[in-house]
C-alpha atoms as a PDB file:
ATOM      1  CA  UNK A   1     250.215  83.126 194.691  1.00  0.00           C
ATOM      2  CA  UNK A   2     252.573  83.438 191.773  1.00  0.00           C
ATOM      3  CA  UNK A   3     254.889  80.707 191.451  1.00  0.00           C
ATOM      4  CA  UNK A   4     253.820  78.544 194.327  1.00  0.00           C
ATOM      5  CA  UNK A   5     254.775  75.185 193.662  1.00  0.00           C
ATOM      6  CA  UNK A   6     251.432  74.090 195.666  1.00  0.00           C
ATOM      7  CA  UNK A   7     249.270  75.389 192.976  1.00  0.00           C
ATOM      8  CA  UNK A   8     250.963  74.567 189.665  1.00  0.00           C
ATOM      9  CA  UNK A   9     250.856  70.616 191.611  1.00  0.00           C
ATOM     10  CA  UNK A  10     247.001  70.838 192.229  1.00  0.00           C
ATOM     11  CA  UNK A  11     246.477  72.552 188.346  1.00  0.00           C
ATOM     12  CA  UNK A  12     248.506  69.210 187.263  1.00  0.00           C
ATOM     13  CA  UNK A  13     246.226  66.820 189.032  1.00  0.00           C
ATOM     14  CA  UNK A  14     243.047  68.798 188.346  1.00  0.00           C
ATOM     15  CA  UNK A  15     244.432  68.493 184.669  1.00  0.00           C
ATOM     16  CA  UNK A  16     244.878  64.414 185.081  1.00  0.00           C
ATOM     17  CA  UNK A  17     241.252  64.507 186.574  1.00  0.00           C
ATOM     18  CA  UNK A  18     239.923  66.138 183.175  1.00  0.00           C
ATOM     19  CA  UNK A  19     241.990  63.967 181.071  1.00  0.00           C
ATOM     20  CA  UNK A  20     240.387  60.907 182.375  1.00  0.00           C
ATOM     21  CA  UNK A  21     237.429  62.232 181.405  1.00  0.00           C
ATOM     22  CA  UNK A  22     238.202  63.630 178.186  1.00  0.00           C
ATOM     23  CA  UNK A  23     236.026  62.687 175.409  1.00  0.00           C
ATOM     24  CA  UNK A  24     238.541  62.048 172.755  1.00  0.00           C
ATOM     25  CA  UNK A  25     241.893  60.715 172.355  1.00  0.00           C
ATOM     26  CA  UNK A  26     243.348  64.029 171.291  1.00  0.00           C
ATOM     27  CA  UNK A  27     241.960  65.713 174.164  1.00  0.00           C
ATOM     28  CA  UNK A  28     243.436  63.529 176.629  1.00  0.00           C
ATOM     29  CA  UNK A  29     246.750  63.727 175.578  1.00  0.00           C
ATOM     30  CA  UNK A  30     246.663  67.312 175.563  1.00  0.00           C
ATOM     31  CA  UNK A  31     245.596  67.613 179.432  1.00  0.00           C
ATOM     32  CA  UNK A  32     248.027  64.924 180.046  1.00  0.00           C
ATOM     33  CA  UNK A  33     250.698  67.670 178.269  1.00  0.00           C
ATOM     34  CA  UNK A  34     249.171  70.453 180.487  1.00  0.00           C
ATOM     35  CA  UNK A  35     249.542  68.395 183.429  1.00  0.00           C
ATOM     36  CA  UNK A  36     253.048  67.618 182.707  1.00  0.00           C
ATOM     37  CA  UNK A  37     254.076  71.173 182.479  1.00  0.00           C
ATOM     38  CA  UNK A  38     252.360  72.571 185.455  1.00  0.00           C
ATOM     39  CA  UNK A  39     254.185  69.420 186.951  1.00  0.00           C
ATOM     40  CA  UNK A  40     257.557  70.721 185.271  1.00  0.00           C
ATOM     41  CA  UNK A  41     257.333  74.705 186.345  1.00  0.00           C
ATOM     42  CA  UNK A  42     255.894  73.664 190.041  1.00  0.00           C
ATOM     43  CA  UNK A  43     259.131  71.485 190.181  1.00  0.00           C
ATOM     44  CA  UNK A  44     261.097  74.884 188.879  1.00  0.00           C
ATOM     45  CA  UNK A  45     259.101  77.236 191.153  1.00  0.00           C
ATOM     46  CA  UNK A  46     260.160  74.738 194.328  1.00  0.00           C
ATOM     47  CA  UNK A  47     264.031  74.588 193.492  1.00  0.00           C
ATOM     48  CA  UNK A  48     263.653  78.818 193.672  1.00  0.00           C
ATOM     49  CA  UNK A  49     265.364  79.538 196.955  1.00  0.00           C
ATOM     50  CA  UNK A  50     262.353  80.243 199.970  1.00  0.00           C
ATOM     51  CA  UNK A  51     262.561  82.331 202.594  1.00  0.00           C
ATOM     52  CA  UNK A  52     264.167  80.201 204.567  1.00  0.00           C
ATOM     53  CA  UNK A  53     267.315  79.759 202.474  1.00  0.00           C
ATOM     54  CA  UNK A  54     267.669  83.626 202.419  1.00  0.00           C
ATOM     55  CA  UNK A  55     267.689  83.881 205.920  1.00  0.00           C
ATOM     56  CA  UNK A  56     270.345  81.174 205.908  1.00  0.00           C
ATOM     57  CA  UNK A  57     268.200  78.100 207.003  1.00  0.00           C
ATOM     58  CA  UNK A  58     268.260  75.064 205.529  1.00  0.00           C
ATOM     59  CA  UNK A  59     264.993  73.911 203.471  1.00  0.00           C
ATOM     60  CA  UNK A  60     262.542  71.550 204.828  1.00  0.00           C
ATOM     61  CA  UNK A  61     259.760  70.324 202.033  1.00  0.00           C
ATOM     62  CA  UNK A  62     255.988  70.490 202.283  1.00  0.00           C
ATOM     63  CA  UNK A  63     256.157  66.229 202.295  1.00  0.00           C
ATOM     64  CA  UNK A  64     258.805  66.287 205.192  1.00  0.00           C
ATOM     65  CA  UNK A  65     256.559  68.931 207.170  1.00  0.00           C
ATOM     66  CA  UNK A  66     253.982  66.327 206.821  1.00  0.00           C
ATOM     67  CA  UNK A  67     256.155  63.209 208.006  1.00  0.00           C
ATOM     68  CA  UNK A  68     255.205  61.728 204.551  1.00  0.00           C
ATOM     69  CA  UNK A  69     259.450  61.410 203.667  1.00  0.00           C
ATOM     70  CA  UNK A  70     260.824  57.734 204.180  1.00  0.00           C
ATOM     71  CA  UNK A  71     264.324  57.919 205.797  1.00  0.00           C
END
């Protein structure tokens, strides 16, 4: 989906993944870039407003869905 916030985070660790593996200096600091910016715009696609905030409902995060938020 376009501008899901879930996707640009899994391109970002996918891009870490290659970048540990990258056979040259240069090349890992340019996945390490890529990964930063997917990190970046999935950070900009998530402060969009959802569905939820149209309808008037406050916004509950994918990590507090999953319990994973300390309080």
């Amino acid at each position: 989906m376009p501008g899901d916030p879930k996707e640009c985070r899994e391109q970002a660790n996918q891009c870490l993944e290659l970048a540990s593996k990258a056979p040259s200096p240069l090349s890992k600091a340019r996945f390490e870039e890529l990964a930063q910016n997917r990190a970046t715009l999935g950070q900009e696609f998530g402060a969009r407003p959802g569905p939820f905030e149209k309808l008037g409902r406050s916004h509950v995060s994918e990590d507090r869905l999953k319990g994973n938020l300390s309080r």
